[in-house]
Structure formats: structure tokens, C-alpha cells
N, C-alpha and C. Protein backbone atom coordinates (compact mmCIF):
# COMPACT_ATOMS: atom_id res chain seq x y z
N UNK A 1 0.84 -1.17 0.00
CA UNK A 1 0.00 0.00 0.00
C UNK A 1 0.89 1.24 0.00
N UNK A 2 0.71 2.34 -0.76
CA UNK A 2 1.36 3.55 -1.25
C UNK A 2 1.16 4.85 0.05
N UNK A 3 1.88 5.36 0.79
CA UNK A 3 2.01 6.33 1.68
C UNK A 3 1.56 7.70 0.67
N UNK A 4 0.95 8.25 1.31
CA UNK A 4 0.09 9.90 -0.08
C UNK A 4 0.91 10.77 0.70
N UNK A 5 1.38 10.47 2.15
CA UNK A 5 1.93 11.62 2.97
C UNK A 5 3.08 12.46 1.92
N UNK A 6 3.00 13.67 2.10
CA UNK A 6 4.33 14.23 1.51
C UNK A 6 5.36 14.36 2.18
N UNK A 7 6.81 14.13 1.38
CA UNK A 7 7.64 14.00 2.11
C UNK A 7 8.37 15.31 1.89
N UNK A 8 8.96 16.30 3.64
CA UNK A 8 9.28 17.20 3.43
C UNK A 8 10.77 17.64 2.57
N UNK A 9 10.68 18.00 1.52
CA UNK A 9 11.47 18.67 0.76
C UNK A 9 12.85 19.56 1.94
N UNK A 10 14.00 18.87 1.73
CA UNK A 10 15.38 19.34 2.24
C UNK A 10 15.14 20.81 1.32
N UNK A 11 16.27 21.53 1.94
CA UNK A 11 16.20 23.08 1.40
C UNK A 11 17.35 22.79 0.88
N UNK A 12 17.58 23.50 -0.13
CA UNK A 12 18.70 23.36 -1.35
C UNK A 12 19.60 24.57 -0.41
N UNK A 13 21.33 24.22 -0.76
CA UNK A 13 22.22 25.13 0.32
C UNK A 13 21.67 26.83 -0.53
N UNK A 14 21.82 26.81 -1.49
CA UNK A 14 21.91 27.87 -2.17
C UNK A 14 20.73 29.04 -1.74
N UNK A 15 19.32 28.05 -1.74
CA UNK A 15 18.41 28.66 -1.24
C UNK A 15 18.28 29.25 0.14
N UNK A 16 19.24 28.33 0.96
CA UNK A 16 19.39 28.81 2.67
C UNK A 16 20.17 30.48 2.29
N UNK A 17 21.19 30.38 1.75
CA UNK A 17 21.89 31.69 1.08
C UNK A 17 21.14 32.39 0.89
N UNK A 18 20.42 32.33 -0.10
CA UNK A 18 19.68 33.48 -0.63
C UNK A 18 18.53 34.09 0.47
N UNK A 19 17.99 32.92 1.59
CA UNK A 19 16.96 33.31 2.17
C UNK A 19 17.49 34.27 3.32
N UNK A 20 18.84 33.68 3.79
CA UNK A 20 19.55 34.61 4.78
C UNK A 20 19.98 35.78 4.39
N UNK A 21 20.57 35.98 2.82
CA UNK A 21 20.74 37.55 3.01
C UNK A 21 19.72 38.25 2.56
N UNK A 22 18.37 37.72 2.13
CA UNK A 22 17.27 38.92 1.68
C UNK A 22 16.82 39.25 3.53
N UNK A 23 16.96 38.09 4.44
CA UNK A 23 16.68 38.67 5.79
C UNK A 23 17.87 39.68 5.97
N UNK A 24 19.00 39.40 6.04
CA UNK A 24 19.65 40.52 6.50
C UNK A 24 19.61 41.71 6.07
N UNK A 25 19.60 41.43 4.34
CA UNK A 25 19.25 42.62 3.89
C UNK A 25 17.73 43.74 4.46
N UNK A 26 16.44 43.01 4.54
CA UNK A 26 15.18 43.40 5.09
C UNK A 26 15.78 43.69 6.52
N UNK A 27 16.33 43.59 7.68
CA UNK A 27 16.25 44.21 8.54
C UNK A 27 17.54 45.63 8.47
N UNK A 28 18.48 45.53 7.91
CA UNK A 28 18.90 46.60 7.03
C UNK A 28 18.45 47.94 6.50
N UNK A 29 17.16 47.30 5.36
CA UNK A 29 16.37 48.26 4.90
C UNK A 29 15.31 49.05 5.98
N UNK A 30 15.08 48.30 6.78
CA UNK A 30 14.16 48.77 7.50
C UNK A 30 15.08 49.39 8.83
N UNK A 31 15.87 48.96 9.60
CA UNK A 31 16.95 50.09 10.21
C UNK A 31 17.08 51.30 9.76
N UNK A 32 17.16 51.82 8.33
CA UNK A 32 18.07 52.16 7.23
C UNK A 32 16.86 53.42 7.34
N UNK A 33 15.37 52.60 7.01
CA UNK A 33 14.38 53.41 6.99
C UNK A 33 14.01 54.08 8.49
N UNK A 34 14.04 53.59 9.35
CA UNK A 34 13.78 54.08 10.90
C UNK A 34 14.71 55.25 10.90
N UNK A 35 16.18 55.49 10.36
CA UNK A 35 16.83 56.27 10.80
C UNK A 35 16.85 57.70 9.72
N UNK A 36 16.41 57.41 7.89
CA UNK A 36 15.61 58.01 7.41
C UNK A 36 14.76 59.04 7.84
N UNK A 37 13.56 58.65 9.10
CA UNK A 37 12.65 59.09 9.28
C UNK A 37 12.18 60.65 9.76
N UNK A 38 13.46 60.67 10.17
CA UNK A 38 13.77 62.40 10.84
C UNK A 38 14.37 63.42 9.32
N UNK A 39 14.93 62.78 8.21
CA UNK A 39 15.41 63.32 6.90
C UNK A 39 13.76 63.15 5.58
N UNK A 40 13.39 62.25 5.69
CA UNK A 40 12.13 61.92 4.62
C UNK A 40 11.50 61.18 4.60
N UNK A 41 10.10 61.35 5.60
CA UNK A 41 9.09 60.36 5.77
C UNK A 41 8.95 59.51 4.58
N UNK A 42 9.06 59.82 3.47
CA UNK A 42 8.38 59.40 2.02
C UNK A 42 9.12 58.22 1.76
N UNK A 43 10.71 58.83 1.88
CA UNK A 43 11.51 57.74 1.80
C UNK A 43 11.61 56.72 2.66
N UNK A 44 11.68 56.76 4.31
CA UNK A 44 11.94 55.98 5.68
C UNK A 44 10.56 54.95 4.96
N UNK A 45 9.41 55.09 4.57
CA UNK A 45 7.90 54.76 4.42
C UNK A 45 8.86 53.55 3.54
N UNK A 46 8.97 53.82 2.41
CA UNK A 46 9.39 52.83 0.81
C UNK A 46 10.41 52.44 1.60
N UNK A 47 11.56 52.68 2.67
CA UNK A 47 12.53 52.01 2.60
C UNK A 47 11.97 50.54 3.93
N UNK A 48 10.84 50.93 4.64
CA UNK A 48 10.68 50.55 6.20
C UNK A 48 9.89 49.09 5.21
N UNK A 49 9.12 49.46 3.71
CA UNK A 49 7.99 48.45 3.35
C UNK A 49 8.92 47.90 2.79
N UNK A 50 9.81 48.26 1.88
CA UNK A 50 11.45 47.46 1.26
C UNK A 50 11.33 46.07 2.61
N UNK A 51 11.76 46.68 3.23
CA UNK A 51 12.13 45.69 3.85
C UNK A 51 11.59 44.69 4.55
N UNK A 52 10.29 44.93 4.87
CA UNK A 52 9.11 44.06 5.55
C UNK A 52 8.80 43.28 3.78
N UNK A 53 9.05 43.33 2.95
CA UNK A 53 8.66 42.59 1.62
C UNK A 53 9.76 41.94 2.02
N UNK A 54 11.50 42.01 2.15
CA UNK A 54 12.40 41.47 2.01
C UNK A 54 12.31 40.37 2.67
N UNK A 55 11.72 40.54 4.05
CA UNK A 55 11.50 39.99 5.13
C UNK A 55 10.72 38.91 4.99
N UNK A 56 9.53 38.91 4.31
CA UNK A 56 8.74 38.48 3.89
C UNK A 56 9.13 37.26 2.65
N UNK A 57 10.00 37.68 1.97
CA UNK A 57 10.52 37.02 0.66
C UNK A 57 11.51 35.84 1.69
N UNK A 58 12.08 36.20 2.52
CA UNK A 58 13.15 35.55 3.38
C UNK A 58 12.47 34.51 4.01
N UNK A 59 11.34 34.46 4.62
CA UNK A 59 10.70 33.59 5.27
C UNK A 59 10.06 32.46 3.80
N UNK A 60 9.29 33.32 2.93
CA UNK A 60 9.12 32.03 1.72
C UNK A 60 9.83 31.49 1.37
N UNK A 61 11.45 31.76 1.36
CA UNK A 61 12.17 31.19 0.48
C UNK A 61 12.49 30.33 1.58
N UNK A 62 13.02 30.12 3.23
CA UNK A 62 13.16 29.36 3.68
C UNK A 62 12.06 28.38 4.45
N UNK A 63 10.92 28.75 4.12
CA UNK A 63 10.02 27.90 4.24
C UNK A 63 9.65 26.69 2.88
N UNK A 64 10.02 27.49 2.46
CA UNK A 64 9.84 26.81 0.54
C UNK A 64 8.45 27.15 -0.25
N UNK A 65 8.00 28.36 0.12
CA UNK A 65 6.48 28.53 -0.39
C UNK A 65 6.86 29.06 -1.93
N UNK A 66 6.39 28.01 -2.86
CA UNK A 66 6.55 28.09 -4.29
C UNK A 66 5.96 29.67 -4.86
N UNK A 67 5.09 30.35 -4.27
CA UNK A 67 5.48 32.19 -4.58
C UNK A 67 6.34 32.49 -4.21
N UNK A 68 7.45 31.99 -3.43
CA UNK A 68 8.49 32.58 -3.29
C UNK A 68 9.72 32.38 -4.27
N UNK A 69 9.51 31.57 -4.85
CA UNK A 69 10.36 31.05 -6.25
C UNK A 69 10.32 32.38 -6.92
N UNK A 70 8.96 32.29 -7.47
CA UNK A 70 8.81 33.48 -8.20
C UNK A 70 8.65 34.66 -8.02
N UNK A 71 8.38 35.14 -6.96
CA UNK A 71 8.78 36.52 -6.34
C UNK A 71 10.63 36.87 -6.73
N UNK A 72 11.23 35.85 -5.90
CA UNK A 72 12.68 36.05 -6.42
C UNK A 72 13.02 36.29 -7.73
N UNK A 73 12.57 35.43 -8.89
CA UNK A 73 12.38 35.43 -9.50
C UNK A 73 12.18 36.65 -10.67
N UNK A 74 10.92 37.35 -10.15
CA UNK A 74 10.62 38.83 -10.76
C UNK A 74 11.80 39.34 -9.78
N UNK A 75 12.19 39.45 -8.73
CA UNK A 75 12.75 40.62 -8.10
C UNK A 75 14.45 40.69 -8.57
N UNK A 76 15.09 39.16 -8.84
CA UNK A 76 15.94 38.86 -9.43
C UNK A 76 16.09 39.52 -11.31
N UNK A 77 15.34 39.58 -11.60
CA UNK A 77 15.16 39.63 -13.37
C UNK A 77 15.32 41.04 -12.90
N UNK A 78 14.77 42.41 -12.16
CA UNK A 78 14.35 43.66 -12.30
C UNK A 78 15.75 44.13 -12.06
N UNK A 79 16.24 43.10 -10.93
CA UNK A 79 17.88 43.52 -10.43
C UNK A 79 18.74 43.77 -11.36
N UNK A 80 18.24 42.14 -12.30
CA UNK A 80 19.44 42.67 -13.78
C UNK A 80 19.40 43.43 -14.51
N UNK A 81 18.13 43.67 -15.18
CA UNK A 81 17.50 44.83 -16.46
C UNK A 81 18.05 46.18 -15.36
N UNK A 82 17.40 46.46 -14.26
CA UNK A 82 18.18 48.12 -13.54
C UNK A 82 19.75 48.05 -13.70
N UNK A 83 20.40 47.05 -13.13
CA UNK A 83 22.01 46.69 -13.75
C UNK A 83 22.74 47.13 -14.93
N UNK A 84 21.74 46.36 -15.58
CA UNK A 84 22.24 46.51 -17.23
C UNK A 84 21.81 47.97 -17.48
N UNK A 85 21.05 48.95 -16.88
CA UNK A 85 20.57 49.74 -17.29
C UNK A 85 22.03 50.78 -16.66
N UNK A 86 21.90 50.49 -15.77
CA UNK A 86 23.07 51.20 -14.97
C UNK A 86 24.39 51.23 -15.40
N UNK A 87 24.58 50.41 -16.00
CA UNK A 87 26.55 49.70 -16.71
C UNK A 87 25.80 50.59 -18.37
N UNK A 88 25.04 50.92 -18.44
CA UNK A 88 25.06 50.98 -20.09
C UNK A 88 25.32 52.72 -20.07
N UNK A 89 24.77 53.01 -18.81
CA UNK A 89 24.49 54.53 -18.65
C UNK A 89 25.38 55.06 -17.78
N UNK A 90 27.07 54.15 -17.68
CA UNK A 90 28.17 54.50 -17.17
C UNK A 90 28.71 53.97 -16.13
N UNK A 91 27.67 53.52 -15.30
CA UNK A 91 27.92 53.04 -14.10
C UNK A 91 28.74 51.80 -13.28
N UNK A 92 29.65 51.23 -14.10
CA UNK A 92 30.71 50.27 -13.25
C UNK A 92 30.41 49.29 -12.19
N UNK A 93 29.58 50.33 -11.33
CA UNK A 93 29.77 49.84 -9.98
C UNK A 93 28.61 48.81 -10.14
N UNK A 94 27.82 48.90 -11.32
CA UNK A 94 26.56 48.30 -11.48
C UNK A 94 26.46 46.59 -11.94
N UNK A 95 27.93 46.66 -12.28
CA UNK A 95 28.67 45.18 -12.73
C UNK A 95 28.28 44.13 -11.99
N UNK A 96 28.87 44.22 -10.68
CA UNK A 96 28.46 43.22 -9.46
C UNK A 96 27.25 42.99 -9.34
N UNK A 97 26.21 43.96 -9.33
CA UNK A 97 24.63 44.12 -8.99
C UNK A 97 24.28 42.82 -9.92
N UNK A 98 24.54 43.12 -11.17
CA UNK A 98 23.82 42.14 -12.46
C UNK A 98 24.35 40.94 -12.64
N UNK A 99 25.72 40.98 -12.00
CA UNK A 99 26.26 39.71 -12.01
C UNK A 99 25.79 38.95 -11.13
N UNK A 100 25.19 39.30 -9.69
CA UNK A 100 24.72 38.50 -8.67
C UNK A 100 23.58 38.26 -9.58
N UNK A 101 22.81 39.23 -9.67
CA UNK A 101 21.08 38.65 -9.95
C UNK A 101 21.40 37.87 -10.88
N UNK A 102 22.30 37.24 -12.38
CA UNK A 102 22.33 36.52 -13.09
C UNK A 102 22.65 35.33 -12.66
N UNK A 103 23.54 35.20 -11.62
CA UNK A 103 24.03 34.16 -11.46
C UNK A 103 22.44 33.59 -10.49
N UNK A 104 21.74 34.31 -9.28
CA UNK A 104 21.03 34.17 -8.76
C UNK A 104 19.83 33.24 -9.98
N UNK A 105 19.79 34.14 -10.86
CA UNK A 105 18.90 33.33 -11.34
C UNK A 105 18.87 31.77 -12.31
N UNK A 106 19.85 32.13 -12.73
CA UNK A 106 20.71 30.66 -13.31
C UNK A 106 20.38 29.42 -12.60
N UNK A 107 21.06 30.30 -11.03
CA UNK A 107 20.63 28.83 -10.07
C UNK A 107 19.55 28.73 -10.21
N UNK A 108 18.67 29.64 -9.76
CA UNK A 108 17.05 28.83 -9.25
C UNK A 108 16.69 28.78 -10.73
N UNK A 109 17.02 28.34 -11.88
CA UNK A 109 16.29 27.75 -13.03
C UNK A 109 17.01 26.66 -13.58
N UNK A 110 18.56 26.72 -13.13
CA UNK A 110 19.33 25.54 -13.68
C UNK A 110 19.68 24.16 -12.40
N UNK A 111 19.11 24.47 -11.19
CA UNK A 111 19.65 23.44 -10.46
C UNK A 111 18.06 22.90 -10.13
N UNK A 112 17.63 21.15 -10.35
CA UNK A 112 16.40 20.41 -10.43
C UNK A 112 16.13 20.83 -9.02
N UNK A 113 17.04 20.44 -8.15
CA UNK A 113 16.79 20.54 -6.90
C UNK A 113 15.87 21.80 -6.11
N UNK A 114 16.19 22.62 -6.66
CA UNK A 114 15.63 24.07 -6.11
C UNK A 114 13.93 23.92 -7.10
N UNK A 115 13.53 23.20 -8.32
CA UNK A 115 12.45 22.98 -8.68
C UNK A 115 11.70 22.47 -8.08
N UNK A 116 12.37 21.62 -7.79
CA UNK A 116 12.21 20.42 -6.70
C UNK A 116 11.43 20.61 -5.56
N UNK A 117 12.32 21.20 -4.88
CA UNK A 117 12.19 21.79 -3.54
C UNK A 117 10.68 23.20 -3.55
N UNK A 118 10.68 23.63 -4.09
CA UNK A 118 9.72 24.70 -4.52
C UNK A 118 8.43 24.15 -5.57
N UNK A 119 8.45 22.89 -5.62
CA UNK A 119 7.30 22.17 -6.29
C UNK A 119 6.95 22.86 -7.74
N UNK A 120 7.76 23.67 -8.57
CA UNK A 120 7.51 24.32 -9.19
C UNK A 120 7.69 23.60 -10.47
């Protein structure tokens, strides 16, 4: 007789990576924004929700909630196109930016495991 139970999906290392620095990064942004708050409400506001999304993205990805694939996903792709936008329009420093999000995304489309793992 066949067990239907699902069996819980190990977290791919790469994905533990990625889930730890969008947290570090989200409590960052949101520090970042608290201290903002006395210079530009408008900004402290976008930088405080930055980071409660980041935060948010950090917990899907180490929980494994398959919107969180693709959240990364879009947020990864926007990283590169602003990148590329940035290196075309002089910017150097913009190299690294596009090189992470490419490589970022490579993984989560070229390794089964992370499909896998994200039921996707």
C-alpha cells in the first residue's frame, strides 16, 4: 500500500543563502528606513515596506512557499535589467549588482533541486 503523505522537501544550500541575506538585507532596509525618518518620511515609508517585503521574501524562500520562487524570480530579473541599465548609462559599480542577480537566477532555473524543492 502507497504512503500519499508528503515528504518534506530538504532546502537546497543555495536557497538557505539566498533566504539569509534577503533577511539581512530586510532588517537593514528597515533600520536604514527608521533612521531616514527624521530626513524623509516618504523615503523611511518605501525604505521601512522594502524591507518588511524582504523579510517576507526571506521567510518564503526558507520555508519553501513556491510564490516565493517566483517573487525572487521577478525581483531577481528587475535587479538585472536596472544593472544593465546602470553599466550601459556609465555606471561600473553596477557590474556586481547584475552579475549576482544573473548568477542568482541561473541557479534557481538551472539546479532540479531548487524545482524540486519549490514544487515548481
Amino acid at each position: 500500500m502507497m504512503n500519499n503523505t508528503l515528504v518534506p522537501q530538504r532546502r537546497p544550500l543555495g536557497v538557505t543563502i539566498i533566504a539569509v541575506l534577503e533577511a539581512i538585507g530586510g532588517v537593514f532596509e528597515i533600520l536604514g528606513g527608521i533612521l531616514l525618518l527624521n530626513v524623509s518620511a516618504a523615503a523611511a515609508i518605501i525604505a521601512i515596506i522594502m524591507g518588511i517585503i524582504a523579510l517576507v521574501l526571506a521567510w518564503g524562500l526558507w520555508t519553501l512557499k513556491p510564490w516565493a520562487f517566483w517573487v525572487a524570480v521577478v525581483l531577481e530579473a528587475i535587479s538585472l535589467v536596472y544593472g544593465i541599465f546602470l553599466l550601459v548609462n556609465g555606471n561600473t559599480g553596477a557590474l556586481l549588482q547584475a552579475v549576482i542577480a544573473l548568477a542568482i537566477l541561473i541557479y534557481l532555473f538551472a539546479d532540479r533541486n531548487v524545482r524540486a524543492a519549490f514544487r515548481t
